[in-house]
C-alpha atoms as a PDB file:
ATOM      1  CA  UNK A   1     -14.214 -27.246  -3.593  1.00  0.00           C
ATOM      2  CA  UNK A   2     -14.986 -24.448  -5.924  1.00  0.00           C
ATOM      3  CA  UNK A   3     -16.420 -22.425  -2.612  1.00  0.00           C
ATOM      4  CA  UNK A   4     -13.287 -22.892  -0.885  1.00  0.00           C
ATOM      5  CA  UNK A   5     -11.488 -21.303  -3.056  1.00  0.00           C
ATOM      6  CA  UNK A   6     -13.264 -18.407  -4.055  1.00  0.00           C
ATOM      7  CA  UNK A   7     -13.011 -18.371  -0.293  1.00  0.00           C
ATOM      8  CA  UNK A   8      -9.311 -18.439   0.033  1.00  0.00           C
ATOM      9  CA  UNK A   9      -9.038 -15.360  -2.956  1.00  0.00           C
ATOM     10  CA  UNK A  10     -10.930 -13.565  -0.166  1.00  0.00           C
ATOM     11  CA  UNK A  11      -8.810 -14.252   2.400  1.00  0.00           C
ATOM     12  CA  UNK A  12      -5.688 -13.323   0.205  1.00  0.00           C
ATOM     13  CA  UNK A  13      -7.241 -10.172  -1.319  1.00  0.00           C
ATOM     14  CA  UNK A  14      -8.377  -9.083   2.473  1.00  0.00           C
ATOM     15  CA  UNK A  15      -5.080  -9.462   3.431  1.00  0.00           C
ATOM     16  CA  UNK A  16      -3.505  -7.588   0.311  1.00  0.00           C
ATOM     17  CA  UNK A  17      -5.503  -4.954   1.539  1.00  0.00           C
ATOM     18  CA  UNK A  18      -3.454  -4.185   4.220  1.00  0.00           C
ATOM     19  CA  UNK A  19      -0.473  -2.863   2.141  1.00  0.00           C
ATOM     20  CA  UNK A  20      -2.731  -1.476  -0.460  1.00  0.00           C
ATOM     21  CA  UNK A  21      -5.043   0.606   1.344  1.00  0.00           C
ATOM     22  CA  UNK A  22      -7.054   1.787  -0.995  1.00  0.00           C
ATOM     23  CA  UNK A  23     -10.032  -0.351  -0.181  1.00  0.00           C
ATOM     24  CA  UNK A  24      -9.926  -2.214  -3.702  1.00  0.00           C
ATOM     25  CA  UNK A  25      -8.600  -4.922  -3.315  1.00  0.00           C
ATOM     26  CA  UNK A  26     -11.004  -5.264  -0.096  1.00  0.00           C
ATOM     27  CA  UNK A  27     -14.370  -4.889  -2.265  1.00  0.00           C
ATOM     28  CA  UNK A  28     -13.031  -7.600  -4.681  1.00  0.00           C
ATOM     29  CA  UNK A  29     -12.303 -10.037  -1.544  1.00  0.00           C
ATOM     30  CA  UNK A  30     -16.188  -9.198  -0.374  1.00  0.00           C
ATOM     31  CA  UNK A  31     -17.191  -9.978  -4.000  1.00  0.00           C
ATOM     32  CA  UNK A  32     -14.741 -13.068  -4.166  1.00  0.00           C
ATOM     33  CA  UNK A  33     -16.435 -13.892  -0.342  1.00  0.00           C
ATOM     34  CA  UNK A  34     -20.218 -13.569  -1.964  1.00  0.00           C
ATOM     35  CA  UNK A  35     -19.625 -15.978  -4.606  1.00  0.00           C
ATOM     36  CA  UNK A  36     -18.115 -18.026  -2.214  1.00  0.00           C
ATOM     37  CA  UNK A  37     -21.055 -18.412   0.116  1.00  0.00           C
ATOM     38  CA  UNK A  38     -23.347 -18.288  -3.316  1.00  0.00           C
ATOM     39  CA  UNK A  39     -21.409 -21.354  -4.484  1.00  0.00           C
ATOM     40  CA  UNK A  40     -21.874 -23.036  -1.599  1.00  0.00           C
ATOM     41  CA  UNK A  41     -25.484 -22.701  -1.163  1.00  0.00           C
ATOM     42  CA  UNK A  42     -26.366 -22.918  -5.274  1.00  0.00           C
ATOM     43  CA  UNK A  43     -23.474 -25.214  -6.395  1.00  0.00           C
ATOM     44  CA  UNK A  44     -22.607 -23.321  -9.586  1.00  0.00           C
ATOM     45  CA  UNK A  45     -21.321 -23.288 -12.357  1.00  0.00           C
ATOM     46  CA  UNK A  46     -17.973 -21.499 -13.665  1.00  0.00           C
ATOM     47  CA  UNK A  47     -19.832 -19.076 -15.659  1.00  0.00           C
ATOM     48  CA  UNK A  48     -22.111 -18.213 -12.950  1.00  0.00           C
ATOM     49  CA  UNK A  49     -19.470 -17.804 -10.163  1.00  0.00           C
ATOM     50  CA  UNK A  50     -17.832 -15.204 -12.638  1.00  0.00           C
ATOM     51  CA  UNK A  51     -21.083 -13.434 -13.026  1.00  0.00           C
ATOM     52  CA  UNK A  52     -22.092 -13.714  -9.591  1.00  0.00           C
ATOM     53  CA  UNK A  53     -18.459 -12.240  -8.664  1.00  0.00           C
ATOM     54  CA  UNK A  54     -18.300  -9.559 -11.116  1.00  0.00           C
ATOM     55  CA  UNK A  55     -21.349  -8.240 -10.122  1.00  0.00           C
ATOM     56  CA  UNK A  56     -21.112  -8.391  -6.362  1.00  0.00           C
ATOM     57  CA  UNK A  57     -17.599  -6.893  -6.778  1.00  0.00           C
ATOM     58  CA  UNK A  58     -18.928  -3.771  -9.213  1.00  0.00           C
ATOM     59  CA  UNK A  59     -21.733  -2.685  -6.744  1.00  0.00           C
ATOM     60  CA  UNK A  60     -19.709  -2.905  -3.955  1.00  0.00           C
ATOM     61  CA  UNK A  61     -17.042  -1.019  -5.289  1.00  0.00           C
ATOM     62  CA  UNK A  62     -19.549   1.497  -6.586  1.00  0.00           C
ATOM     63  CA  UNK A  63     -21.840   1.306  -3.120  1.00  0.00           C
ATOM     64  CA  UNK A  64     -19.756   0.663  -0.422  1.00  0.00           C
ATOM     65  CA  UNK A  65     -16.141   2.007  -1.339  1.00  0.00           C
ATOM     66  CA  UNK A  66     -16.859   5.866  -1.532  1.00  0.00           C
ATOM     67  CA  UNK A  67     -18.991   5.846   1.917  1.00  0.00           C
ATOM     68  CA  UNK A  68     -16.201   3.899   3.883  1.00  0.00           C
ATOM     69  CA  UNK A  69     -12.922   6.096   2.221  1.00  0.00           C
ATOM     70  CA  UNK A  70     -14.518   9.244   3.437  1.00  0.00           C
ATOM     71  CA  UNK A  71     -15.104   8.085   6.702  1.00  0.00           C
ATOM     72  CA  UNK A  72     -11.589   6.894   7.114  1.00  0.00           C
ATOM     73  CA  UNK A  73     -10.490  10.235   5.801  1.00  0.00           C
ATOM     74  CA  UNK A  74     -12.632  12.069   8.063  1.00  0.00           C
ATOM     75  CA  UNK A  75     -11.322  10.194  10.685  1.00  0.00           C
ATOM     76  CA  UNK A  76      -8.017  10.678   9.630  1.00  0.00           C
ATOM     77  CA  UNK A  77      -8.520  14.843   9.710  1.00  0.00           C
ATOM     78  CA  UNK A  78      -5.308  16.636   9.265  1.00  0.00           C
ATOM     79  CA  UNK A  79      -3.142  14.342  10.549  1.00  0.00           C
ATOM     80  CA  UNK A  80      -0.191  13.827   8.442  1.00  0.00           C
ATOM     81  CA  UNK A  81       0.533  10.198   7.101  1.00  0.00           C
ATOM     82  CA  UNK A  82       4.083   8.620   8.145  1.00  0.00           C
ATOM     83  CA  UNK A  83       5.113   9.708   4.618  1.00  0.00           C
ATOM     84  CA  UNK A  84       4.117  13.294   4.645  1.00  0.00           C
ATOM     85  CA  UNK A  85       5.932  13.558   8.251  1.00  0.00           C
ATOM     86  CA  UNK A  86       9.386  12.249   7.286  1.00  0.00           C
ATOM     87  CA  UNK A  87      11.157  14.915   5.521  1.00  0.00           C
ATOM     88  CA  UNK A  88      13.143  17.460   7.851  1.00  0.00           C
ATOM     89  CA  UNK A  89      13.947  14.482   9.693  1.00  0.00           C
ATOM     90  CA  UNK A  90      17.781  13.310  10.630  1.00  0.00           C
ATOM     91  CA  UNK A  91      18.697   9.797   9.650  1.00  0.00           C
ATOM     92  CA  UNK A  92      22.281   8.014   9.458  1.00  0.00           C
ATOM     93  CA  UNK A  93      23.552   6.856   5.610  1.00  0.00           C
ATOM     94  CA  UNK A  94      23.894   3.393   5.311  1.00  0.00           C
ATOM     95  CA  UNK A  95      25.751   2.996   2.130  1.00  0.00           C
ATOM     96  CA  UNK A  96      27.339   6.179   0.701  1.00  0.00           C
ATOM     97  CA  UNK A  97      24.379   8.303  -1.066  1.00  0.00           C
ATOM     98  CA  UNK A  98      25.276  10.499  -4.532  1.00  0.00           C
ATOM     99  CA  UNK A  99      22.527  11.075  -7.175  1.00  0.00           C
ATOM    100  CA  UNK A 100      22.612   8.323  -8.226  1.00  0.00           C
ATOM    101  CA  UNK A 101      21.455   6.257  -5.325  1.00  0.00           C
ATOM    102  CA  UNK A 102      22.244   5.151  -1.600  1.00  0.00           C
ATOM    103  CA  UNK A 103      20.896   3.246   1.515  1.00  0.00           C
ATOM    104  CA  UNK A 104      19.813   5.120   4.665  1.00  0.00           C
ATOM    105  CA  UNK A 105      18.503   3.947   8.155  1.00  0.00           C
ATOM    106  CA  UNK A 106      14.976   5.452   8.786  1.00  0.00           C
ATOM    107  CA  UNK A 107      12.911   4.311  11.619  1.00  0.00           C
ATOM    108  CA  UNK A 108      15.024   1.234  11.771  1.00  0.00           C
ATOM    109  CA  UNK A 109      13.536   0.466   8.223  1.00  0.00           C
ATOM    110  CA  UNK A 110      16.640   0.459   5.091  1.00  0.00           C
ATOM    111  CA  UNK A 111      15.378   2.792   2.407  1.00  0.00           C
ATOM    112  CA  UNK A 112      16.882   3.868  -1.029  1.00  0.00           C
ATOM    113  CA  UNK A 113      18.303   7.123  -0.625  1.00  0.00           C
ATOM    114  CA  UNK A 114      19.418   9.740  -3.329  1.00  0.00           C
ATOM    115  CA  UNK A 115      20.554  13.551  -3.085  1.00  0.00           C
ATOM    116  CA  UNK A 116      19.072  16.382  -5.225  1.00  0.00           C
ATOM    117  CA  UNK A 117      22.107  17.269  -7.068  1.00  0.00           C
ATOM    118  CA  UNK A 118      25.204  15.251  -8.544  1.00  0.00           C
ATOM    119  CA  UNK A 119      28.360  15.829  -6.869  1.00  0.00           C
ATOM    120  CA  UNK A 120      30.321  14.338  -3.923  1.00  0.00           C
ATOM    121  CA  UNK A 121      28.937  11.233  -2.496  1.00  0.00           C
ATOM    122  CA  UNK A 122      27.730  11.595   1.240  1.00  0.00           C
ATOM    123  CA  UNK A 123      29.829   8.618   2.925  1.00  0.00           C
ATOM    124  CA  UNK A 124      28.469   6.412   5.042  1.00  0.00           C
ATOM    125  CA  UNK A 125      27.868   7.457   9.164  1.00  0.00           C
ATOM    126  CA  UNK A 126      26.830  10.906   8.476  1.00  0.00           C
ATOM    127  CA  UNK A 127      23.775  12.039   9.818  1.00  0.00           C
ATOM    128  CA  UNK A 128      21.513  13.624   6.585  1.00  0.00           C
ATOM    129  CA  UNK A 129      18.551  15.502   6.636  1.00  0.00           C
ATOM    130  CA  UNK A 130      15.463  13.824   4.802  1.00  0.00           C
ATOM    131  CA  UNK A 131      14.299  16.950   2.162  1.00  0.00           C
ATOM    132  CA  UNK A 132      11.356  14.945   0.265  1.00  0.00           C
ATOM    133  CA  UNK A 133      10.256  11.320  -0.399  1.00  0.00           C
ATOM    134  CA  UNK A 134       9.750  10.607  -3.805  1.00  0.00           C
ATOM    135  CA  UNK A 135       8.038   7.370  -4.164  1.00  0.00           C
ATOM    136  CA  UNK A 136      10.276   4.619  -2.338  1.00  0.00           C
ATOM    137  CA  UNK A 137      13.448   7.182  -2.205  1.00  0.00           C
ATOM    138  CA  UNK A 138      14.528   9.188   0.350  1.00  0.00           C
ATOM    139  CA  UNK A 139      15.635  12.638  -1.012  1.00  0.00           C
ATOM    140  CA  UNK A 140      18.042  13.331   1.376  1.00  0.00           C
ATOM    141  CA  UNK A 141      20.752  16.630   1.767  1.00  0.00           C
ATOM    142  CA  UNK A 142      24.047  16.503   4.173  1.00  0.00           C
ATOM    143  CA  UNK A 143      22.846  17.850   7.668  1.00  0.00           C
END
């Protein structure tokens, strides 16, 4: 039973991954998926299975992490992410957007939305010009 689950973290973590990508959170599922098959085979105890995943998780964050984020980056080259490419472009305000916050369509996704300066509200319809992205906010300017 105890495999199973230590099998099922791994899954979850693995799949975590995904919005994550940092590779963390895949190195903990390989360590959770080691002292799954290690349980398995030895039957052991709690304290073990934490030792046994501590350990397996440590070296391969400290082995196997580095090597495989600079060959992703190396694949990667220059290519801009979707994030760096967004601002200069023209998307259509949801919900009216002041400094103080908004909704705008990009890419069919609804994002928060916020100009760089307090004043008139943009209303909503208006085409505006994406300036920056500053964490999950669109800094966005009237077109």
């Amino acid at each position: 039973m105890a495999a199973a689950l230590w099998l099922i973290g791994a899954i979850l973590l693995a799949v975590a991954e995904v919005a994550a990508g940092e590779f963390t959170l895949l190195m903990l599922g390989g360590g959770a998926l080691v002292t799954a098959g290690a349980t398995g085979l030895f039957d052991l105890p709690l304290w073990a299975q934490g030792v046994v995943f501590a350990v397996s998780s440590v070296l391969l964050l400290v082995l196997v992490r580095p090597p495989l984020r600079r060959y992703v980056e190396s694949r990667r080259g220059d290519a801009p992410s979707y994030l760096e490419s967004l601002p200069g472009t023209k998307v259509t305000v949801l919900e009216s957007v002041s400094g103080g916050g908004g909704r705008v369509m990009i890419g069919g996704e609804e994002w928060s939305a916020r100009t760089p300066y307090d004043g008139a509200p943009i209303p909503a319809g208006v085409e505006v010009t994406i300036v920056e992205i500053d964490g999950a906010v669109a800094v966005v300017v009237d077109s």
